[in-house]
Protein backbone atom coordinates (compact mmCIF):
# COMPACT_ATOMS: atom_id res chain seq x y z
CA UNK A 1 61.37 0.43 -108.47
CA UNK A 2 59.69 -0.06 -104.95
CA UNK A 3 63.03 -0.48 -103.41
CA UNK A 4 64.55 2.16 -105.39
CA UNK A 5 61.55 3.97 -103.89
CA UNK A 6 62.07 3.33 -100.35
CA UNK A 7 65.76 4.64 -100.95
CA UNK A 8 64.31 7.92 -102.02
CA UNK A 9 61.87 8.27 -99.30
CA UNK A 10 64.56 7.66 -96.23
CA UNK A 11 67.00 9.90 -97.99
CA UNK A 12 64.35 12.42 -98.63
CA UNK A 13 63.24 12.43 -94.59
CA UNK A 14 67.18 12.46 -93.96
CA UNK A 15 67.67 16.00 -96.09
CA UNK A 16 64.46 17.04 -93.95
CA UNK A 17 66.14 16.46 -90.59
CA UNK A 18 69.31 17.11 -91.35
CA UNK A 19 70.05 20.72 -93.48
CA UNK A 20 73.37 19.88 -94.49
CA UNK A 21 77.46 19.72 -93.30
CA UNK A 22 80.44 21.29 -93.05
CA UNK A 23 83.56 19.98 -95.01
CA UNK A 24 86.73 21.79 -93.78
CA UNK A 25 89.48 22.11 -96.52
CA UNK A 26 92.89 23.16 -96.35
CA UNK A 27 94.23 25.82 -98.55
CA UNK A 28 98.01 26.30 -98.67
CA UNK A 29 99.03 30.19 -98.52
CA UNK A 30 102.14 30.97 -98.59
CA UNK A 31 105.10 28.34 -99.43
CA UNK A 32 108.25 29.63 -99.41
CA UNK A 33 110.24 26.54 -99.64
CA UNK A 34 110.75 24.67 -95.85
CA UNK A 35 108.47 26.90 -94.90
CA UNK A 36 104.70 26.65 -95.37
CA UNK A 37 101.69 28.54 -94.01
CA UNK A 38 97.87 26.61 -94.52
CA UNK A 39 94.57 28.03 -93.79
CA UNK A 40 91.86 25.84 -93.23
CA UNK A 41 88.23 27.07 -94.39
CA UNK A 42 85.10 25.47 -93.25
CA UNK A 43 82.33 25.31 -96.44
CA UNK A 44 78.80 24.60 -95.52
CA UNK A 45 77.05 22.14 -98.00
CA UNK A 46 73.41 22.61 -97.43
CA UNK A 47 70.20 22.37 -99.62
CA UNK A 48 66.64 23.61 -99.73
CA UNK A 49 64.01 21.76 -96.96
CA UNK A 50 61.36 21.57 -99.52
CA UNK A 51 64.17 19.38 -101.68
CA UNK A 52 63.79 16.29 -99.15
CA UNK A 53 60.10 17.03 -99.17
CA UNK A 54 59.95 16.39 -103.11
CA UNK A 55 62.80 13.54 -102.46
CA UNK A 56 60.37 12.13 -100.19
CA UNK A 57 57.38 12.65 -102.19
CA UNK A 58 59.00 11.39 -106.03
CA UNK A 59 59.67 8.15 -103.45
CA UNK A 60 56.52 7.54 -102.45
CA UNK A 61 55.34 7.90 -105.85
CA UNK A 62 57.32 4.82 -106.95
CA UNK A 63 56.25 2.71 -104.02
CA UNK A 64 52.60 3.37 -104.70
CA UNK A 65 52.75 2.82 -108.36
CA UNK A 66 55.05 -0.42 -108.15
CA UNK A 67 52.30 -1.53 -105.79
CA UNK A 68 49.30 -1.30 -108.07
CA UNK A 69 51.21 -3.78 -110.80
C-alpha cells in the first residue's frame, strides 16, 4: 500500500499543477463519395483542483498508515 501510496500522491500533485488537456478529434461532415469534408474539434479534459488535493491527501494517508505496521 505505501507504494500504491506514493503513486497517488505524485499523481495527485500532477492534477494540481497541471488542470487538464486538450484531445483534438476529427469528425467527418459531409462524404459524398470521393469527396470528403472533416472538421476537427478540440475537447478540453480538465478536472476540479481540489481533486489532486484529495488525490494527494487519500495518498498520504496510505503512506502514513503502512508506516505505523
Amino acid at each position: 500500500m505505501k507504494a500504491f501510496g506514493l503513486i497517488l500522491i505524485i499523481a495527485g500533485i500532477a492534477m494540481i499543477v497541471i488542470r487538464g488537456f486538450s484531445v483534438k478529434t476529427e469528425k467527418k461532415v459531409v462524404d459524398l463519395g470521393p469527396v470528403e469534408v472533416n472538421k476537427k474539434e478540440n475537447h478540453w479534459v480538465g478536472w476540479p483542483t481540489y481533486a489532486g488535493g484529495i488525490v494527494a491527501v487519500v495518498g498520504l494517508v496510505l503512506v502514513l498508515s503502512g508506516r505505523k505496521k
